[in-house]
Protein backbone atom coordinates (compact mmCIF):
# COMPACT_ATOMS: atom_id res chain seq x y z
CA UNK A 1 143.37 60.24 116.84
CA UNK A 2 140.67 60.12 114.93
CA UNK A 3 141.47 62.48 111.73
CA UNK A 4 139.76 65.85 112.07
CA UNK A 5 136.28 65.86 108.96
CA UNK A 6 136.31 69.12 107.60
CA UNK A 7 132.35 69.86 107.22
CA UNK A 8 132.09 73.00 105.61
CA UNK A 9 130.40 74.84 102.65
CA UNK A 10 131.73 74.34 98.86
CA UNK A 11 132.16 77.77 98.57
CA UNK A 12 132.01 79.95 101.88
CA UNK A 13 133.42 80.07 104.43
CA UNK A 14 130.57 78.87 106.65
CA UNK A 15 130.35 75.76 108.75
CA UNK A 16 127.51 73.16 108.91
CA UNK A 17 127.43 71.59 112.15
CA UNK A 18 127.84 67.65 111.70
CA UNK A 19 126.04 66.15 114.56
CA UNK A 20 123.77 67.26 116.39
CA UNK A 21 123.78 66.42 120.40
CA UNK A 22 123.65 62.96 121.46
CA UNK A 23 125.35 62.41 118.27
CA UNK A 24 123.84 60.79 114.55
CA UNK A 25 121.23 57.72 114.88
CA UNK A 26 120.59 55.36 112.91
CA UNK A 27 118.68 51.43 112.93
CA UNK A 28 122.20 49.67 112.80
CA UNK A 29 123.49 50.82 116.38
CA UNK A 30 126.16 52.72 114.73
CA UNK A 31 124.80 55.86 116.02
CA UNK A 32 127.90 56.82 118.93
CA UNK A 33 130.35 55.94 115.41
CA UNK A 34 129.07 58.00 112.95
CA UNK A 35 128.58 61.03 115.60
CA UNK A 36 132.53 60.32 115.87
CA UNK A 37 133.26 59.99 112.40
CA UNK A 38 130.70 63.09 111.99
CA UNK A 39 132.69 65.18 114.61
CA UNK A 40 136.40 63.91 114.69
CA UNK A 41 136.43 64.90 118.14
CA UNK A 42 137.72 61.79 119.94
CA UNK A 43 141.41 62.17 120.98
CA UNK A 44 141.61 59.06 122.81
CA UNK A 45 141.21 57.01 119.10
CA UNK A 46 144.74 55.59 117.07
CA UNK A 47 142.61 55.12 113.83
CA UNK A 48 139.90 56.91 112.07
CA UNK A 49 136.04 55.65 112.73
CA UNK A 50 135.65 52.74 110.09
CA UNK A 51 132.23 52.80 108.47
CA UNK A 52 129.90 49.59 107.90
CA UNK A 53 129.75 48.87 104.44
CA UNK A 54 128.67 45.84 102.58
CA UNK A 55 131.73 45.33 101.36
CA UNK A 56 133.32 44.94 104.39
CA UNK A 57 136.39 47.58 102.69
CA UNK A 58 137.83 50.20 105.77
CA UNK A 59 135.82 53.55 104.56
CA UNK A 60 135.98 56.42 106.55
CA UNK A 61 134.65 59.81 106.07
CA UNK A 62 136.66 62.57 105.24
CA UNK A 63 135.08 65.75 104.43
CA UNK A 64 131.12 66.68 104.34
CA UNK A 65 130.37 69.79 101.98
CA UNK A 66 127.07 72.05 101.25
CA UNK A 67 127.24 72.86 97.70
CA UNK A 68 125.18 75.53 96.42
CA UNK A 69 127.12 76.27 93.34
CA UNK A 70 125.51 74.01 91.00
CA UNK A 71 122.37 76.45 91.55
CA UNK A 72 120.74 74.26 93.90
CA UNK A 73 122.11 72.80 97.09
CA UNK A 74 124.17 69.53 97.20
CA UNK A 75 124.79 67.26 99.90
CA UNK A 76 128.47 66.01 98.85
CA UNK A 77 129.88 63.31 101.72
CA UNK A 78 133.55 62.30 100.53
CA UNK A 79 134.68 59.67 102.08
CA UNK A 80 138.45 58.10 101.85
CA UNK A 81 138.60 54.05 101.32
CA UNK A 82 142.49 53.16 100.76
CA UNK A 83 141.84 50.04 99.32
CA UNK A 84 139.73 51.09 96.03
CA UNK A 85 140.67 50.48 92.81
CA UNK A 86 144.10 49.89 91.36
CA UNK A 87 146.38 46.77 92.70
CA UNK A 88 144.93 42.88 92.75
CA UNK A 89 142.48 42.79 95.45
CA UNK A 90 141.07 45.81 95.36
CA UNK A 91 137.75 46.53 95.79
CA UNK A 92 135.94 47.28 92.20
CA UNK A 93 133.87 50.21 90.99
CA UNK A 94 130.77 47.33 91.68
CA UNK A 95 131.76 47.03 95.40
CA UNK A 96 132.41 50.69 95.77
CA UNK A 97 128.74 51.27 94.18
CA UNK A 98 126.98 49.10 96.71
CA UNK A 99 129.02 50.73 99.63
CA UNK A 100 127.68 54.18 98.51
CA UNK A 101 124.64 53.39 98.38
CA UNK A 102 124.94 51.87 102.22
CA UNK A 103 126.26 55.09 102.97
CA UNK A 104 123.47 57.53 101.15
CA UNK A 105 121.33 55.64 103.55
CA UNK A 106 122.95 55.78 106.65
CA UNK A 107 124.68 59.06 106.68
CA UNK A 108 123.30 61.20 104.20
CA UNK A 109 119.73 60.83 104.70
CA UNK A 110 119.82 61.13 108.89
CA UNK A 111 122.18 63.89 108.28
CA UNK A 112 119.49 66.16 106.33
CA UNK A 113 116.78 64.81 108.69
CA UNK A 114 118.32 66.14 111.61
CA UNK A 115 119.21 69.63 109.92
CA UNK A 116 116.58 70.27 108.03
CA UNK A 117 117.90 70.00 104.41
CA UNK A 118 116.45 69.69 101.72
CA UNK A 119 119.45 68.98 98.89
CA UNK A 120 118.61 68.40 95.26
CA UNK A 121 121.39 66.08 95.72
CA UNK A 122 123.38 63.90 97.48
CA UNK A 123 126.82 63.16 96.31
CA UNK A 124 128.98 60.15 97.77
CA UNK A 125 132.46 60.24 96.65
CA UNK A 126 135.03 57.31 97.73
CA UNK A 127 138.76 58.27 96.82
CA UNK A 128 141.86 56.09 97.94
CA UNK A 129 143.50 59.14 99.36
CA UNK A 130 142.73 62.80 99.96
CA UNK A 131 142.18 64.82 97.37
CA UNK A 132 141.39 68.40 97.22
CA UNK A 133 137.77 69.13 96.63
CA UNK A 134 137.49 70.45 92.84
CA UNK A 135 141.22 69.53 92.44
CA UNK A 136 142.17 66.32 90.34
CA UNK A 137 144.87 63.89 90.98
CA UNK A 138 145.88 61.21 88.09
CA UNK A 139 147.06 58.47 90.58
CA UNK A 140 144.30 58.63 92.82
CA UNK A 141 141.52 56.31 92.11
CA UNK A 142 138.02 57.68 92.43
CA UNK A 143 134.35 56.89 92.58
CA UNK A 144 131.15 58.88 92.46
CA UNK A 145 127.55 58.43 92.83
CA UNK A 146 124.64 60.66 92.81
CA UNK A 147 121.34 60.02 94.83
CA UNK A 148 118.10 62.32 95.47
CA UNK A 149 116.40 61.81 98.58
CA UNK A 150 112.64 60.57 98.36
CA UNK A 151 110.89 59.57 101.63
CA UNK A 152 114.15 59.12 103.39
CA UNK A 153 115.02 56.74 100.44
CA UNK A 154 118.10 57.28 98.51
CA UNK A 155 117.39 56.87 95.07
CA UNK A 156 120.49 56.33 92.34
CA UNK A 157 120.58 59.30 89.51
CA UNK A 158 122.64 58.98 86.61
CA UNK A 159 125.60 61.64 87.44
């Protein structure tokens, strides 16, 4: 089964709906997959929905979250990729960078676009397993990037 995404808001209680209809589009194709990923709905699945990502790495997305406790709404999309980090031959900060930046692109931005959000930013988060939002874990590996949207452009910030 595909495991369930929690989409809900940082700090209520709250839920934003993940796809709308029809499910998420995008120009790849991967439109009926990220609806998936984006819902969890699909019992018939062993495994959950892996995401395209430059790096080839199995990403999938676990939990999206409307933040509005920085005083301004952020997107955050956190996303679980098992293979991050730690051991020999895993996949680098560098290779994690690229992939969330992929991602911004292909979920974050048709994500606002089809809900009408505006977020002051977007946050992509890869960890190599779950970890409680604002909890820390010292043997998990994670990595973070920032992004504001510009003309359906995801554009790097310093976070």
């Amino acid at each position: 089964m595909i495991a369930n995404v929690q989409i809900r808001t940082a700090h209520a209680a709250s839920v934003a709906h993940a796809a709308p209809a029809g499910g998420a589009r995008h120009r790849w194709g991967w439109g009926c997959a990220l609806g998936l990923a984006f819902a969890g709905m699909a019992a018939w699945a062993d495994e959950p929905v892996k995401l395209p990502v430059p790096s080839g790495q199995d990403v999938h997305l676990h939990e999206i979250l409307l933040d509005e406790n920085p005083g301004e709404l952020w997107l955050r999309l956190r996303l679980i990729a098992p293979a991050i980090g730690g051991d020999e031959g895993g996949y680098g900060y560098e290779a994690a960078a690229r992939d969330m930046d992929h991602l911004c692109q292909i979920l974050a931005v048709p994500y606002t676009r089809q809900r009408g959000l505006e977020p002051a930013r977007v946050v992509i988060s890869m960890a190599d397993r779950r970890v409680e939002f604002g909890q820390s874990d010292a043997e998990a590996t994670q990595f973070f990037e920032a992004f504001r949207l510009e003309e359906a452009r995801c554009i790097w910030e310093e976070y």
